[in-house]
Protein backbone atom coordinates (compact mmCIF):
# COMPACT_ATOMS: atom_id res chain seq x y z
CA UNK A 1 -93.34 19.37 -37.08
CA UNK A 2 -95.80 19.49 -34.05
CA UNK A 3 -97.16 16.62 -35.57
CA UNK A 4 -93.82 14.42 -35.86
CA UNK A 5 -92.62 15.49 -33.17
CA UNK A 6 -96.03 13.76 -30.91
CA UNK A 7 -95.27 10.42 -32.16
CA UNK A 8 -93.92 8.85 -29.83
CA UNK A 9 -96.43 10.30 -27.21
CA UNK A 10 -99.19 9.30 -29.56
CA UNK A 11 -98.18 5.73 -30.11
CA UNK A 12 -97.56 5.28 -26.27
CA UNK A 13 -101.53 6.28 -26.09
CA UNK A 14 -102.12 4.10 -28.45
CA UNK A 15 -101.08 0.91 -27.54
CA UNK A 16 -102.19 2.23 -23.75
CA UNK A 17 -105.65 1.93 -25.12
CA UNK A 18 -105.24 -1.55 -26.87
CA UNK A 19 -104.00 -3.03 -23.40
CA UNK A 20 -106.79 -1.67 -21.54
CA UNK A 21 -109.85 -1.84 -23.93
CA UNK A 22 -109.50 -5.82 -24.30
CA UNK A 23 -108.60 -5.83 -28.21
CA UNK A 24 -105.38 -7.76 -27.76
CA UNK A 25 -107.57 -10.66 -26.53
CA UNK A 26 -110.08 -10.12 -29.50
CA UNK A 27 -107.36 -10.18 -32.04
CA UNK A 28 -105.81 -12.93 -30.49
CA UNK A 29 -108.78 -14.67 -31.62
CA UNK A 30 -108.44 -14.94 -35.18
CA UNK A 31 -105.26 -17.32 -34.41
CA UNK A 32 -105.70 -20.61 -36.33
CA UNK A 33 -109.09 -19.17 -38.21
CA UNK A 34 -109.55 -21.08 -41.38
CA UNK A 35 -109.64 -17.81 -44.06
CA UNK A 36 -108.61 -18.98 -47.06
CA UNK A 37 -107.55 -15.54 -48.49
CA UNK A 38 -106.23 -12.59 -46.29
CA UNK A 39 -106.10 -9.37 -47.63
CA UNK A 40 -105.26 -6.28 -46.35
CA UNK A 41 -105.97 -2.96 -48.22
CA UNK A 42 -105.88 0.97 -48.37
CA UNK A 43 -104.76 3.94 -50.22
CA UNK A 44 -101.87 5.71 -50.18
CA UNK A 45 -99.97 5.97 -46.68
CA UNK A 46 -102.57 3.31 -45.31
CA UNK A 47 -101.86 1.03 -47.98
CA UNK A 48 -98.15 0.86 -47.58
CA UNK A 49 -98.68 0.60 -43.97
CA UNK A 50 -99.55 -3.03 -44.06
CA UNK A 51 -96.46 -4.08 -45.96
CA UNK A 52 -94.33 -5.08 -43.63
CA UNK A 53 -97.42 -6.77 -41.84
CA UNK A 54 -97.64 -8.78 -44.93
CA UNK A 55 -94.00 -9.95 -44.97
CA UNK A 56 -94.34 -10.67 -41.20
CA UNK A 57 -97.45 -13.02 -41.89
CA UNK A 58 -95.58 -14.46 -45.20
CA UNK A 59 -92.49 -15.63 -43.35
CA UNK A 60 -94.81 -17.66 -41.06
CA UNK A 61 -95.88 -19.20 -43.70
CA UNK A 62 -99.24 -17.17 -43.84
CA UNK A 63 -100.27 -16.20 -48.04
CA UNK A 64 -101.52 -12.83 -48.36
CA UNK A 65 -101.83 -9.66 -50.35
CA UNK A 66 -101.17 -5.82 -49.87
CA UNK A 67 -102.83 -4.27 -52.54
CA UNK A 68 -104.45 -0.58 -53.39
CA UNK A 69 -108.21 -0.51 -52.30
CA UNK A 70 -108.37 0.98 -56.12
CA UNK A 71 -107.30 -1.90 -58.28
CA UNK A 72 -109.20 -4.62 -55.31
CA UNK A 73 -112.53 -2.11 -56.35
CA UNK A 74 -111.66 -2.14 -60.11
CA UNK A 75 -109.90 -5.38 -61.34
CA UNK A 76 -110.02 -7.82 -58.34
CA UNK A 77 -112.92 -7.88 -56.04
CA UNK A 78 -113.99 -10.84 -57.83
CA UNK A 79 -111.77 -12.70 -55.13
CA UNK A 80 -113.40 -11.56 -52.43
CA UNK A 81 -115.52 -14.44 -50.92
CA UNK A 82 -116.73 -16.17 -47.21
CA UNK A 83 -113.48 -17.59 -46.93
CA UNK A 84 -111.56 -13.99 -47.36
CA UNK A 85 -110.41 -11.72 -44.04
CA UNK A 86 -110.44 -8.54 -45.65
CA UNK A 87 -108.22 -5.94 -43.48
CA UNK A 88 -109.05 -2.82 -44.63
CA UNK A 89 -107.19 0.49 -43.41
CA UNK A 90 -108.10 4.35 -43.78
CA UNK A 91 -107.33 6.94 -41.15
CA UNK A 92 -110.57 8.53 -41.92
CA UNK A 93 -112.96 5.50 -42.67
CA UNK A 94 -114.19 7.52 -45.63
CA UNK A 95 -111.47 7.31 -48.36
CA UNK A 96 -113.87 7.12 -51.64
CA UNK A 97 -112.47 4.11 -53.23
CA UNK A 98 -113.05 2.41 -49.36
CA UNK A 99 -116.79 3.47 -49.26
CA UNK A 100 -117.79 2.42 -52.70
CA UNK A 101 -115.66 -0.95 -52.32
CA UNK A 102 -118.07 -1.07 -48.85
CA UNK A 103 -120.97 -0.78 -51.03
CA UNK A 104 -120.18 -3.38 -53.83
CA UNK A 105 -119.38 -6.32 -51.51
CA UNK A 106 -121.36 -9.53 -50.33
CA UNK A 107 -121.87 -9.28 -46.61
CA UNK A 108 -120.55 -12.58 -46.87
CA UNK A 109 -117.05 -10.90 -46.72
CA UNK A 110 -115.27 -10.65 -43.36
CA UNK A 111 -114.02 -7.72 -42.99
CA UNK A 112 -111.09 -5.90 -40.02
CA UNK A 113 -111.47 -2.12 -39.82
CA UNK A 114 -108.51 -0.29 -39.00
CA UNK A 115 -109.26 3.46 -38.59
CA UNK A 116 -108.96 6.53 -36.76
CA UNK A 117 -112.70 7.39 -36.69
CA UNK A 118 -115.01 4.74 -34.78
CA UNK A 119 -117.85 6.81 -36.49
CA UNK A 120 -116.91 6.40 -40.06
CA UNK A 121 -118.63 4.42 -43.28
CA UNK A 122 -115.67 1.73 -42.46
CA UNK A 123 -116.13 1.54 -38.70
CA UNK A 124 -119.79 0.75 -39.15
CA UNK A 125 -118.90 -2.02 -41.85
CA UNK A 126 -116.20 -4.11 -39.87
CA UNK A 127 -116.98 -7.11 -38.14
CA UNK A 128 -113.98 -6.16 -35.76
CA UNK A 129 -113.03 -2.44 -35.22
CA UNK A 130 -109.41 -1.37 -34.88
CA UNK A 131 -108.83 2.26 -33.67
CA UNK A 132 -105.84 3.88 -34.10
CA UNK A 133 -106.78 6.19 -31.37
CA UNK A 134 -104.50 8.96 -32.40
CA UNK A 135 -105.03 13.09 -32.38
CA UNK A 136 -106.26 14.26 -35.90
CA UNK A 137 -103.84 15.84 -37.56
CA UNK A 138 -102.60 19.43 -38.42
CA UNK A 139 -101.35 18.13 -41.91
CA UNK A 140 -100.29 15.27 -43.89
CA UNK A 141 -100.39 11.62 -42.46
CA UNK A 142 -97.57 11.03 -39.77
CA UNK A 143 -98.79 9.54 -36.52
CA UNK A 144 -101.74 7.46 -38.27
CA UNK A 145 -99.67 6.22 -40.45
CA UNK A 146 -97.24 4.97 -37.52
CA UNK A 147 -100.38 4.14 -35.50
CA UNK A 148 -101.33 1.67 -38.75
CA UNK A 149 -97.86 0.05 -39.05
CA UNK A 150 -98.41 -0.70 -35.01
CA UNK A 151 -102.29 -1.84 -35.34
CA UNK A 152 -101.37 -4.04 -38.39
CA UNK A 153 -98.63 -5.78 -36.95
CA UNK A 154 -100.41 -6.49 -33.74
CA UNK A 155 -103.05 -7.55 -35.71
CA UNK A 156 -100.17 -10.48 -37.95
CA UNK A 157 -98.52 -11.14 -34.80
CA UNK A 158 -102.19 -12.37 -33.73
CA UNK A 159 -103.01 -14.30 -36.96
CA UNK A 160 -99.73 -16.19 -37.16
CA UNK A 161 -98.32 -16.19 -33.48
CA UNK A 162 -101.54 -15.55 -31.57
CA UNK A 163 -99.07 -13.28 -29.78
CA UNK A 164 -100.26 -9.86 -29.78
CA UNK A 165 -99.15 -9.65 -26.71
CA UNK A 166 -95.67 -10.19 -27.49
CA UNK A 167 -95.63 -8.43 -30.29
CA UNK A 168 -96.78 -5.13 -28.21
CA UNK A 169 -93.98 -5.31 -25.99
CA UNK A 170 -91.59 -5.07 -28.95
CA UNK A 171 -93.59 -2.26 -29.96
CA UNK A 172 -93.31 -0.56 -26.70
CA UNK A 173 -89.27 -0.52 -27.01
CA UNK A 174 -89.40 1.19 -29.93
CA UNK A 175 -91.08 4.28 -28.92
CA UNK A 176 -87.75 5.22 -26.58
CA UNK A 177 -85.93 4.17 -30.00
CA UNK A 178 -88.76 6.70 -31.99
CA UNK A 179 -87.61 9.75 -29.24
CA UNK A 180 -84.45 9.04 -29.74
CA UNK A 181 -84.15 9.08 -33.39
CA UNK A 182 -86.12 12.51 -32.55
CA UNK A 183 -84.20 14.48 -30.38
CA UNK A 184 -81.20 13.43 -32.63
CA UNK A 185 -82.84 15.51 -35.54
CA UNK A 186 -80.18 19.06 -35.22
CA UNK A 187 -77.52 16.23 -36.05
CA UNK A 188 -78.06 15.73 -39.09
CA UNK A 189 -78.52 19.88 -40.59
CA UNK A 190 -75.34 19.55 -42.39
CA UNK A 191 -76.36 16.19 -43.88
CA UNK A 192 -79.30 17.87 -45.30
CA UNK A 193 -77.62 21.21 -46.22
CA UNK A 194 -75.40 19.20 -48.78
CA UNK A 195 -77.59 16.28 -49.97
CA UNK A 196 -80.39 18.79 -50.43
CA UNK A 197 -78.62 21.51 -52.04
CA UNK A 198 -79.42 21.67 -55.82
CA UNK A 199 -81.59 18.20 -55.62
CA UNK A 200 -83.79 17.97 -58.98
CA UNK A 201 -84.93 14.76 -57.83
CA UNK A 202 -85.05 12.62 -54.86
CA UNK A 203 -84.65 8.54 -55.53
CA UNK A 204 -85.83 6.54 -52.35
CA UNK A 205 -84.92 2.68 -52.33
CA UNK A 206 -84.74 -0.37 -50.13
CA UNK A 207 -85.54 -4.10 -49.96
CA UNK A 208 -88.43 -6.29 -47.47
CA UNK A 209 -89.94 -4.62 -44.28
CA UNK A 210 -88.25 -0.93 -45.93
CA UNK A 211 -90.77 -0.91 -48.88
CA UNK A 212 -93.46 0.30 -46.96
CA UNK A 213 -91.00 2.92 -45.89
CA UNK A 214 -89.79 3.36 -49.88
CA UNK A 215 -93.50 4.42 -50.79
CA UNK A 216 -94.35 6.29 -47.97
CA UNK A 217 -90.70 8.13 -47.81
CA UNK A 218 -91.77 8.80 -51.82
CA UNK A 219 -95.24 9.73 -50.87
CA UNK A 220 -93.85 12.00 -47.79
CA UNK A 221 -91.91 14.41 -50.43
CA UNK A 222 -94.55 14.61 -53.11
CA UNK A 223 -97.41 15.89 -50.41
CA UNK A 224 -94.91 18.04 -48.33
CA UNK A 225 -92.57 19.46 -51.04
CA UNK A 226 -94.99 19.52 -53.51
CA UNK A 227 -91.14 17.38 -55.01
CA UNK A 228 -90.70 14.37 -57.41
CA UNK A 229 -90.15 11.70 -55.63
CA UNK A 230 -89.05 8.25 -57.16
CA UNK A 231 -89.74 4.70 -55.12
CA UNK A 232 -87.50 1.93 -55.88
CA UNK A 233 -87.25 -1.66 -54.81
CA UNK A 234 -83.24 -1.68 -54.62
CA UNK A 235 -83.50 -5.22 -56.19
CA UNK A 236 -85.10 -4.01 -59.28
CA UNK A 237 -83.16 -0.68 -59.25
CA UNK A 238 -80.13 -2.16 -60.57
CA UNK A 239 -82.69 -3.92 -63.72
CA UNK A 240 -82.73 -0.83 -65.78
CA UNK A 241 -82.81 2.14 -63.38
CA UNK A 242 -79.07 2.02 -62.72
CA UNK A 243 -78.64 3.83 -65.95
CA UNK A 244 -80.24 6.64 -64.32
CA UNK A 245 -76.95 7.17 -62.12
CA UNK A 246 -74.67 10.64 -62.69
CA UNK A 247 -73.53 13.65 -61.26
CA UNK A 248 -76.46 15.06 -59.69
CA UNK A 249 -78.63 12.17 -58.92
CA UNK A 250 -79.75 11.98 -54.83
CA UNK A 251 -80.48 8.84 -53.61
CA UNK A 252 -81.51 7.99 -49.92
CA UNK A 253 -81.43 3.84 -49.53
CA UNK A 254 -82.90 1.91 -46.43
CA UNK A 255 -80.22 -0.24 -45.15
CA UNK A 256 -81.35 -2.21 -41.99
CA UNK A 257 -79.91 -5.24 -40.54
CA UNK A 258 -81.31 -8.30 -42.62
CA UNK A 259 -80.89 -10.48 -45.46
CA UNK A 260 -80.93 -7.38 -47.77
CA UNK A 261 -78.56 -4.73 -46.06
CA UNK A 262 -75.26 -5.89 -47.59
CA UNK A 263 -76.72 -5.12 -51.07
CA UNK A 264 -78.39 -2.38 -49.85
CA UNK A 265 -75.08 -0.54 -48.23
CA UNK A 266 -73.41 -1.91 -51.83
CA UNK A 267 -75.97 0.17 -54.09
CA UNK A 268 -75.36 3.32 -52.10
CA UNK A 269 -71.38 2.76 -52.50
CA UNK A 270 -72.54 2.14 -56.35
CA UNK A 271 -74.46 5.11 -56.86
CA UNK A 272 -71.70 7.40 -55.32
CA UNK A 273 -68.91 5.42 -57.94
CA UNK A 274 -70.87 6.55 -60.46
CA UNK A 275 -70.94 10.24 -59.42
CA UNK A 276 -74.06 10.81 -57.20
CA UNK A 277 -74.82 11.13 -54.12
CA UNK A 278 -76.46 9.43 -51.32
CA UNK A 279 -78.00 9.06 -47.82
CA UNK A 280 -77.78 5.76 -46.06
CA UNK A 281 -79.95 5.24 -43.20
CA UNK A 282 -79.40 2.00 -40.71
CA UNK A 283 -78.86 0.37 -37.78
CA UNK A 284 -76.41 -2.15 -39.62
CA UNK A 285 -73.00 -2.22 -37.90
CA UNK A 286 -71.03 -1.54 -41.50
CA UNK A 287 -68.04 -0.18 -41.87
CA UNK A 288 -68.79 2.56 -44.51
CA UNK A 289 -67.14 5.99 -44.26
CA UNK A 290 -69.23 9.08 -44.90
CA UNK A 291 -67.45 11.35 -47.39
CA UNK A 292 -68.70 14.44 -49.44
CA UNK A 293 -70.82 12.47 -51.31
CA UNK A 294 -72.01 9.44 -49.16
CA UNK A 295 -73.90 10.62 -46.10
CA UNK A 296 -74.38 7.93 -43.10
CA UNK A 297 -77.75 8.43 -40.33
CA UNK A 298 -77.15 5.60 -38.11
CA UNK A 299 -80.29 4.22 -35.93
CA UNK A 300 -80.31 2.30 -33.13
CA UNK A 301 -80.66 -1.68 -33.97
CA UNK A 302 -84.09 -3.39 -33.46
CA UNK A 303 -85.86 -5.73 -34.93
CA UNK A 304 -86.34 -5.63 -38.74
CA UNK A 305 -90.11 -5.76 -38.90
CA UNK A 306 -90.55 -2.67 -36.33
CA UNK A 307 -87.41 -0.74 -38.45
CA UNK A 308 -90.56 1.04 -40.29
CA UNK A 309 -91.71 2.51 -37.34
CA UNK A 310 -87.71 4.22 -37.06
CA UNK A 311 -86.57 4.71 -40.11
CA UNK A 312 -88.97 6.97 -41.94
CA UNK A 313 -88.31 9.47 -38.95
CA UNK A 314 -85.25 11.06 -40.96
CA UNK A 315 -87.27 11.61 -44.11
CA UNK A 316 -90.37 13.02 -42.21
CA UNK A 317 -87.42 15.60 -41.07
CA UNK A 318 -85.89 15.69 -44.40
CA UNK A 319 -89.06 16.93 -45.99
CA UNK A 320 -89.97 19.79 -43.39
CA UNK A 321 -86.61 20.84 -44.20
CA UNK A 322 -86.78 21.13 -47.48
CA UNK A 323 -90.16 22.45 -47.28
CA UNK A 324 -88.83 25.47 -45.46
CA UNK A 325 -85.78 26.02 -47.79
CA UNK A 326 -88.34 26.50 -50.34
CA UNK A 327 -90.94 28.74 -48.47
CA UNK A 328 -93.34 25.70 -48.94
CA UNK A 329 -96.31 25.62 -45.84
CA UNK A 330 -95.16 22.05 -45.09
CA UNK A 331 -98.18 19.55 -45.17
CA UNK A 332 -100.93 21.79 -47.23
CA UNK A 333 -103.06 20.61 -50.36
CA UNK A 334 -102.90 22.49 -52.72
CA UNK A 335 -105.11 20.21 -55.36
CA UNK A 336 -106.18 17.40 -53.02
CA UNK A 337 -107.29 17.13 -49.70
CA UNK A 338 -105.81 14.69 -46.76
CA UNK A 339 -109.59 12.72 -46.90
CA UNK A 340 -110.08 12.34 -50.69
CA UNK A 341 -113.98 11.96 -50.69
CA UNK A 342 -114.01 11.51 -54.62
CA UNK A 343 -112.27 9.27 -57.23
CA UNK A 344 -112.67 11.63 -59.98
């Protein structure tokens, strides 16, 4: 919790650091640079990170991939050429899959390290080095994780806007937004008394800038509650996974103001039809009435492709909650380690 609870702090400290160092003006730079490919890459949280940094660059027009540093090692580096910008993001700099990647490629490559430690195997291999210039941490990833959704959109607001600038200002409103959500956290105990109570299985969904949120959310519960955790895009949900639906199944669904909420809000109303239950967290100004089985968390409105940086706040909560209603030290390994060193 000591960690979660610094976020805001941290963040502030970060972007302090960007607007003082000169790295706004150096990312800047790569507006209008002729790359061919753009890639951005990582494992786990710092892979799902750079999704909504993706979209961003996408709906400027801007191609580019968010993909797992394991299959770009294993089944796609063949891509990687002169004309690539390869954006690649670990917390630690020395994530194996990263370092053997590092090895294996022509220095021909471009490549933007985003990272926590300036000292790493990354650091020393990026043309342009990105701190997150955040504490370490007690436990799992929280704050780099948030400090990679920040760095990565600075860094798309740059290469389609050339508009860091602009883009850290937006950033900056959200931290108030961040403390808010916060101190709001005793709110919500009987939400997570009765959602939580007898959960086999928690079901995380959402559409566009959420996904990140989806797979982290997802990735949140495995590593804290040592608890299954399913990630759905809420398009493809209702494909085949709908049939899932009954008494007993827990579903928390992303809902913020966009081209996706009204399906979004729809699927949660669906879900509780059917018999289960579910936790809808937005800013969307919807008319939907909690009841015993449909739980709201409302957050305050901003703009879609900074909602990451809000919204996963309630399931960082949710897990430390459950965490301690099963005597579970929330945020130890118990098979893995927060810096996996080793593919096999």
């Amino acid at each position: 919790m000591e960690d979660v609870l610094s976020q805001p702090d941290e963040i502030g400290q970060c972007l302090e650091y960007y607007e003082k160092s000169g790295l706004l003006e150096k990312i800047n730079q790569l507006y209008g640079m002729p790359f061919e490919k753009l890639i951005f890459s990582g494992m786990g949280s710092s892979h799902f990170c750079a999704v909504g940094a993706g979209i961003f660059l996408k709906q400027h027009g801007i191609d580019n991939q968010v993909i797992s540093t394991g299959e770009l090692l294993y089944y796609e580096k063949e891509i990687l050429n002169k004309k690539t910008l390869l954006i690649l993001i670990s917390q630690s700099g020395e994530s194996a899959e990263i370092v053997n990647l590092l090895e294996q490629l022509s220095e021909e490559v471009t490549i933007i390290a985003i990272t926590n430690e300036t000292e790493s195997t990354l650091a020393s291999k990026g043309e342009l080095v990105l701190p997150l210039h955040v504490g370490e941490e007690e436990a799992v990833t929280t704050r780099t994780y948030m400090a990679s959704i920040c760095v990565s959109m600075l860094l798309a607001s740059a290469i389609a806007e050339g508009n860091a600038f602009g883009m850290m200002q937006r950033i900056k409103r959200c931290l108030f937004l961040m403390e808010k959500t916060l101190s709001e956290q005793y709110n919500w105990n009987e939400i997570m008394q009765k959602f939580l109570k007898d959960c086999p299985v928690m079901s995380i969904m959402g559409r566009g800038y959420s996904l990140g949120s989806v797979q982290a959310g997802a990735l949140f519960f495995r590593e804290i509650v040592k608890f299954p955790a399913m990630a759905f895009d809420e398009a493809e949900f209702k494909h085949g996974p709908l049939e899932m639906v009954e008494p007993g199944f827990h579903a928390v669904i992303f809902a913020p103001a966009g081209p996706g909420s009204v399906m979004n809000i729809k699927m949660a109303e669906n879900i509780v039809s059917k018999g289960g239950m579910a936790v809808l967290i937005t800013d969307e100004d919807c008319r939907v009435e909690a009841h015993e089985r449909l739980f709201l968390i409302r957050l305050e409105k901003t703009e879609e492709y900074l909602v990451p940086l809000i919204q996963i706040l309630p399931i960082q909560l949710m897990a430390d909650y459950l965490a301690k209603q099963k005597g579970i030290p929330a945020g130890t390994f118990r098979w893995g380690s927060k810096v996996m060193d080793s593919e096999i």
